[in-house]
Protein backbone atom coordinates (compact mmCIF):
# COMPACT_ATOMS: atom_id res chain seq x y z
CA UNK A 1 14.27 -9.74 1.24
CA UNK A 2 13.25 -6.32 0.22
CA UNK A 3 12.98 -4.05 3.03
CA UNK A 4 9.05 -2.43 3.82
CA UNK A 5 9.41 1.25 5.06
CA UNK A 6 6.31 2.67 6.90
CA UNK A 7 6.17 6.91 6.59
CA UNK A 8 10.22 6.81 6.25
CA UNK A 9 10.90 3.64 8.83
CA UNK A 10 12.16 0.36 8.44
CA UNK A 11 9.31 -1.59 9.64
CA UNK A 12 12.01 -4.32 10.94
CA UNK A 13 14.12 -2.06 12.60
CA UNK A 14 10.72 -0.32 14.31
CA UNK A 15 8.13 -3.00 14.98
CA UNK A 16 10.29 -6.44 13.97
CA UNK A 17 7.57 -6.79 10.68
CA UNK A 18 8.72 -8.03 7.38
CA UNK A 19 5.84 -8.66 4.53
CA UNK A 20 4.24 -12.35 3.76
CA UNK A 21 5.53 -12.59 0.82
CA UNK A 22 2.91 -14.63 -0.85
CA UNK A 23 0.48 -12.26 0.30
CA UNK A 24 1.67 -9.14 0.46
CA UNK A 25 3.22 -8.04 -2.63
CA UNK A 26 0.17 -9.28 -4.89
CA UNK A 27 -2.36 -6.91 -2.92
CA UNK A 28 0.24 -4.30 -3.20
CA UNK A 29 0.30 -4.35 -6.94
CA UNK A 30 -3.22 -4.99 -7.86
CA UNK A 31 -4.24 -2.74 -10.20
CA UNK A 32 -7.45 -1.35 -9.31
CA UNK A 33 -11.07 -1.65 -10.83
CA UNK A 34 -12.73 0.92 -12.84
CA UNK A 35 -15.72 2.91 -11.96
CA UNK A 36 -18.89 2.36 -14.23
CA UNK A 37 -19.80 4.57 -17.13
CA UNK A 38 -22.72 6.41 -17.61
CA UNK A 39 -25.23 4.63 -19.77
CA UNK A 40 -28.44 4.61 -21.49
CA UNK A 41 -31.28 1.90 -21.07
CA UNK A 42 -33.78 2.53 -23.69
CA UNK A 43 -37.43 0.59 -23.27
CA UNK A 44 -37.10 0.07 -27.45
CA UNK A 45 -33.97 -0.99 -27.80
CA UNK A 46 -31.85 -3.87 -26.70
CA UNK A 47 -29.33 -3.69 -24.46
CA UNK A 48 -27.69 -0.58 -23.25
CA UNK A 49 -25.74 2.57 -24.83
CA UNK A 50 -22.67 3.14 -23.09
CA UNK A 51 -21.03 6.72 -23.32
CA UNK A 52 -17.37 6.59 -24.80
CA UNK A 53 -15.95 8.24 -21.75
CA UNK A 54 -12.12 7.68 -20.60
CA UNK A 55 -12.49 5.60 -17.76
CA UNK A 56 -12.13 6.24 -14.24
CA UNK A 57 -10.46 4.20 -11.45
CA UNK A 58 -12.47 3.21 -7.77
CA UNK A 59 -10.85 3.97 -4.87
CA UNK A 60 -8.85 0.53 -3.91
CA UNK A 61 -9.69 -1.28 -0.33
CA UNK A 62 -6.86 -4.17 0.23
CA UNK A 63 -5.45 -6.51 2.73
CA UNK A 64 -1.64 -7.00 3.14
CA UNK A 65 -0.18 -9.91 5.71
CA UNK A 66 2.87 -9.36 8.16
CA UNK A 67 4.98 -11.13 10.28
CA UNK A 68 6.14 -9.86 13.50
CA UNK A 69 8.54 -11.70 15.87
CA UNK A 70 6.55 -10.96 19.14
CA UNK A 71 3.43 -10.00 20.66
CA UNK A 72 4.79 -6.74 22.27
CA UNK A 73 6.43 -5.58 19.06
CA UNK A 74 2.34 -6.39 17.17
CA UNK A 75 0.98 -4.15 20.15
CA UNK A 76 3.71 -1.22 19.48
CA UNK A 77 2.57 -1.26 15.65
CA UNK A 78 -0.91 -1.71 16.19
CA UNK A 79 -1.24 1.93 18.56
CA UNK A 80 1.25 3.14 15.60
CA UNK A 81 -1.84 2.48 13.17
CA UNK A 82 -4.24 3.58 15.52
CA UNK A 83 -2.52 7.05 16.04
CA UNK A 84 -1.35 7.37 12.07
CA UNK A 85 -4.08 5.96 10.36
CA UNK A 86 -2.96 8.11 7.52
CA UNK A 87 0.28 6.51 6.69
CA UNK A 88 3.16 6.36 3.22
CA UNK A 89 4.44 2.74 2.68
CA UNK A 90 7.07 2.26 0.35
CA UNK A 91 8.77 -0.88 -0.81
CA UNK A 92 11.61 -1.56 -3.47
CA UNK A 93 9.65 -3.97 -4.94
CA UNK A 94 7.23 -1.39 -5.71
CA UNK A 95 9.26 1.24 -6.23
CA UNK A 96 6.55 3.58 -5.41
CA UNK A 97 5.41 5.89 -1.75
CA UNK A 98 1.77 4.37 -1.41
CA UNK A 99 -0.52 6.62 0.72
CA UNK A 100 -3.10 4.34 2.53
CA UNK A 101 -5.48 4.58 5.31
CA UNK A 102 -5.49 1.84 7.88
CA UNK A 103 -9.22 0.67 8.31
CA UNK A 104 -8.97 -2.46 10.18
CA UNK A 105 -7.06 -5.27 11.42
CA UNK A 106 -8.26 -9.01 9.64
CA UNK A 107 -6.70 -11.48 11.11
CA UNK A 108 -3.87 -12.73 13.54
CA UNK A 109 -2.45 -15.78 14.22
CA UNK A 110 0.07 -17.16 16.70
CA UNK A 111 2.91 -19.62 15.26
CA UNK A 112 4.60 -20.08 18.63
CA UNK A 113 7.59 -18.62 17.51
CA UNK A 114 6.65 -15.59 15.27
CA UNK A 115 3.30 -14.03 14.66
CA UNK A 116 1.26 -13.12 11.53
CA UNK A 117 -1.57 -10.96 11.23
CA UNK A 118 -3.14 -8.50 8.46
CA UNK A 119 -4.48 -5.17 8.10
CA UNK A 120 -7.03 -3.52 5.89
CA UNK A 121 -5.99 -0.63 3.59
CA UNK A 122 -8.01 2.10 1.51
CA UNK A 123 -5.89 3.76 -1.27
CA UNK A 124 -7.72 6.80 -2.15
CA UNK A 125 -6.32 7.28 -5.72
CA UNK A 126 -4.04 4.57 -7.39
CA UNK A 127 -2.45 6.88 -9.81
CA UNK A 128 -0.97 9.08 -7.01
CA UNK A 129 1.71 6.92 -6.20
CA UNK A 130 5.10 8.94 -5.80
CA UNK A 131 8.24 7.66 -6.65
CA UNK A 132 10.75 6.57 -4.40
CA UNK A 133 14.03 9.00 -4.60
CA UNK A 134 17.48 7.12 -3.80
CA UNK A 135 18.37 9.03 -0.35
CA UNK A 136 21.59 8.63 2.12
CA UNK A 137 21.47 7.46 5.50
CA UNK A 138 20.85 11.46 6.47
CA UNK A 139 17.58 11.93 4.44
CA UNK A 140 19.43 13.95 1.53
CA UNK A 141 18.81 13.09 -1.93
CA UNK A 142 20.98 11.53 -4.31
CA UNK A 143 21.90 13.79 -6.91
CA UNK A 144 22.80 13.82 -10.88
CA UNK A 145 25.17 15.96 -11.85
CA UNK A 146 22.47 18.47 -13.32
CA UNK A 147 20.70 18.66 -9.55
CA UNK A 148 18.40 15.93 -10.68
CA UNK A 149 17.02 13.30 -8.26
CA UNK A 150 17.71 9.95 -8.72
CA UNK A 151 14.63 7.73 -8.89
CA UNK A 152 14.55 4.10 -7.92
């Protein structure tokens, strides 16, 4: 299972959450809509005149699921959110440091032996997404031979 880092942590490690997989990787890698273009809507004319712009991308609101092995480790995440709501999450998968902003939780529901719940995300701008540098277990970056970083 690919491993879900929240602003640098291992989100199992931290809170005991791993990703619903069915869930969570598709609203991670949405692509988002686009923004509409200015147009013209003449009284004589059918239709409408649309200006040959580039296009823009919308800001991108999403939901992604979690699982979390107990109710005290759901509590200890949810005051994380509440006191970062500006956060980086980062996932192999992805291979990209998303900035999001937590907006709300959606939904939670108790298995008996493991929890699952989902939050709300805003991603201001889709096409800031950094790239994820390969790093040791002391933070430094991995290193070519000509001082270049090494991106996953």
């Amino acid at each position: 299972m690919d491993v879900l880092y929240i602003d640098g942590e291992d989100a199992k490690k931290k809170w005991g959450i791993v990703p619903l997989c069915d869930k969570f990787y598709s609203a991670i890698k949405k692509f988002p809509d686009m923004k509409e273009r200015t147009v013209s809507d003449f009284t004589d004319e059918d239709g409408v005149e649309v200006y040959p712009s580039a296009g823009k991308l919308k800001e991108m609101e999403t939901t992604i699921s979690l699982i979390v092995d107990n109710y005290e480790q759901y509590l200890a995440f949810c005051y994380y959110m509440v006191e970062h709501p500006i956060f980086e999450l980062s996932t192999f998968s992805v291979g990209k440091g998303i900035k999001y902003e937590y907006i709300a939780h959606t939904e939670f529901n108790d298995r008996r032996t493991y929890y699952t719940f989902g939050i709300k995300l805003r991603e201001a701008n889709f096409k800031e997404r950094e790239n994820i540098y390969l790093v040791t277990e002391y933070n430094d970056y991995i290193c070519t031979e000509t001082g270049d970083r090494i991106i996953l």
